[in-house]
Protein backbone atom coordinates (compact mmCIF):
# COMPACT_ATOMS: atom_id res chain seq x y z
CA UNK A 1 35.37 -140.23 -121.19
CA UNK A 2 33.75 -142.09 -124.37
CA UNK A 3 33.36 -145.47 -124.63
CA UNK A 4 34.64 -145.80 -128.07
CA UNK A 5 35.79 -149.31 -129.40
CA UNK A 6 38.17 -150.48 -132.01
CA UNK A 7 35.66 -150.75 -134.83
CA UNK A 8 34.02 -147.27 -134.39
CA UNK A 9 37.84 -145.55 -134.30
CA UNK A 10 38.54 -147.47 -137.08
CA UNK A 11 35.59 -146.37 -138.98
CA UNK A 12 36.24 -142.88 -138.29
CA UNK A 13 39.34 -143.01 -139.22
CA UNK A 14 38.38 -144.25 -142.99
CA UNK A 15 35.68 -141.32 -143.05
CA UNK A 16 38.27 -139.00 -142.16
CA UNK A 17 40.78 -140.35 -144.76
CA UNK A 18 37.99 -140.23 -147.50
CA UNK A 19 36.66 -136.85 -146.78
CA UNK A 20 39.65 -134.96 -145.65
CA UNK A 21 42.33 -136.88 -147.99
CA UNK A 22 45.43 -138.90 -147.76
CA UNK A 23 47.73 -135.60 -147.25
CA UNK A 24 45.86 -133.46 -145.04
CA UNK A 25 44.91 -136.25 -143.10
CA UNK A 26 48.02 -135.75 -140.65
CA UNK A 27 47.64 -132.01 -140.14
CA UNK A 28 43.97 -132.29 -139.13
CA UNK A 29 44.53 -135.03 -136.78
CA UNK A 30 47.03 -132.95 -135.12
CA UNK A 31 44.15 -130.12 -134.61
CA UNK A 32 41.65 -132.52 -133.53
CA UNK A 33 44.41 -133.92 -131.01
CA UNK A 34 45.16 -130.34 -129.81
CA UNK A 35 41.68 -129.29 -129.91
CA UNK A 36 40.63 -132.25 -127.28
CA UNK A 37 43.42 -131.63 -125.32
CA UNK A 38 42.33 -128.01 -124.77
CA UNK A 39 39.00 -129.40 -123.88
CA UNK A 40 40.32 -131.52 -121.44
CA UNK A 41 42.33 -128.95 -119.59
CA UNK A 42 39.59 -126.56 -119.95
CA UNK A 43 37.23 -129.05 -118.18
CA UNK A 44 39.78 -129.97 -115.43
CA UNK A 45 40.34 -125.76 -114.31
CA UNK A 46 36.81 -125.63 -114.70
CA UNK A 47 36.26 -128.89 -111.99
CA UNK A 48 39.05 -127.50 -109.61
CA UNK A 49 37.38 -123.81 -109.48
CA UNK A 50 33.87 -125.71 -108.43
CA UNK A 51 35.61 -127.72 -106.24
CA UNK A 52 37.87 -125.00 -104.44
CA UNK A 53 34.24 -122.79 -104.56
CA UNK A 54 32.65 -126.08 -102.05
CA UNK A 55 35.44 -126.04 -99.93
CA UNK A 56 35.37 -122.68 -99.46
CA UNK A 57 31.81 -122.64 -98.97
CA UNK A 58 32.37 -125.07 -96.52
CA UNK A 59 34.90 -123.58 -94.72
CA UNK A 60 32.89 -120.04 -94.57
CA UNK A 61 29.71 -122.24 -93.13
CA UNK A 62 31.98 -123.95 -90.39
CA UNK A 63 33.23 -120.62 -89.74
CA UNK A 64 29.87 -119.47 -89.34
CA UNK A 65 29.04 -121.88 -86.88
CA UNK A 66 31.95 -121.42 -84.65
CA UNK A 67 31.03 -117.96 -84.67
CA UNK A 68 28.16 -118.82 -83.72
CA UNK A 69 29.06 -121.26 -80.95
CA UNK A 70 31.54 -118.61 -79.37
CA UNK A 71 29.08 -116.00 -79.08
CA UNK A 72 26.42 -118.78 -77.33
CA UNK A 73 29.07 -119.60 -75.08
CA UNK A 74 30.05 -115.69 -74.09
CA UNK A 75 26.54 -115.34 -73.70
CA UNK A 76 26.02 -118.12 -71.32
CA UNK A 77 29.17 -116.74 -69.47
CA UNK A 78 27.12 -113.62 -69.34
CA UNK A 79 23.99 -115.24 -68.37
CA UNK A 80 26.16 -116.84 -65.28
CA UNK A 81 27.73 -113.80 -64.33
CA UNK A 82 24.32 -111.81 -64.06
CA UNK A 83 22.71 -114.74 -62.17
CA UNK A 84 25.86 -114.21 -59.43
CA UNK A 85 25.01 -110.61 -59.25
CA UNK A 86 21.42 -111.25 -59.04
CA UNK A 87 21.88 -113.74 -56.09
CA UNK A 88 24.73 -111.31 -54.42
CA UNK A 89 21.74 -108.49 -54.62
CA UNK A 90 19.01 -111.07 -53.37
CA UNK A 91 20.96 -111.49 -50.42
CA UNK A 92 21.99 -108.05 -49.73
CA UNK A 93 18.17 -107.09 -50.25
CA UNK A 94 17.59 -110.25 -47.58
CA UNK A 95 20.18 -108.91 -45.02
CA UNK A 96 18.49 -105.32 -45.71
CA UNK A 97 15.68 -106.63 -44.29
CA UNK A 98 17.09 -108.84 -41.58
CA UNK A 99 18.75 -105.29 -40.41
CA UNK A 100 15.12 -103.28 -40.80
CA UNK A 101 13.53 -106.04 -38.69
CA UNK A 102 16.14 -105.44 -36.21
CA UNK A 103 15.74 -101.77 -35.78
CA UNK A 104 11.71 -101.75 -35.91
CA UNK A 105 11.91 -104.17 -33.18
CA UNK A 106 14.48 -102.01 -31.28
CA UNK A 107 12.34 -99.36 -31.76
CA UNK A 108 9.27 -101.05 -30.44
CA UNK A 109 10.99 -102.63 -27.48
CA UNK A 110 12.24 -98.59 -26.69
CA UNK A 111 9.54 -97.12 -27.39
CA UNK A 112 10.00 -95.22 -30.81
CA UNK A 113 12.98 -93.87 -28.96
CA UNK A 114 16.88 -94.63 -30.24
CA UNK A 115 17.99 -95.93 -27.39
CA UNK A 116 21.77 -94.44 -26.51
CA UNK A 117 24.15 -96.77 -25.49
CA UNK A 118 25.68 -98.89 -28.29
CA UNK A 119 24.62 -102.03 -27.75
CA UNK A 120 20.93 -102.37 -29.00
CA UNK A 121 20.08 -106.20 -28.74
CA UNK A 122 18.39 -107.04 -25.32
């Protein structure tokens, strides 16, 4: 965390002795050691919510996207179907007029007249 050598702890420690004294000296180094260790833990919760927040940011965005990605694919499913129906009804509409042709031609070749028996091609 720091990069503190041997001669700076050293001189801290005879700074502390001199200004806090030779019997409080123990008691405060136990708050200091207590205090940092709060610190510490504090930091670390603090580094696991961010990192759980990511992840779950993550995982929302890939959700998105297969969301996404299933809907595109229903669509195109969609998009296929209608083209079958469109082709079924382009060739119905074809035969229609296959059949129309037929009868204006049976109706030319009799004269505007229906003719009665059942068979109608010549």
């Amino acid at each position: 965390m720091f990069d503190i050598g041997f001669s700076e702890m050293f001189m801290i420690l005879v700074i502390a002795l001199v200004v806090v004294g030779p019997e409080r000296l123990p008691s405060v180094a136990k708050k200091i050691g207590r205090f940092i260790g709060k610190a510490k833990r504090s930091f670390e919760n603090i580094k696991q919510e961010v990192t759980s927040e990511f992840e779950t940011e993550e995982l929302n965005k890939q959700l998105a996207k297969s969301n996404i990605l299933k809907e595109s694919k229903e669509i195109a499913e969609e998009l296929k179907n209608i083209s079958k129906i469109e082709s079924g009804e382009k060739e119905l509409v074809k035969e229609t007029m296959d059949i129309a042709a037929e009868l204006k031609e049976i109706a030319r070749k009799s004269g505007g007249k229906i003719p009665k028996d059942k068979d109608w091609k010549d």
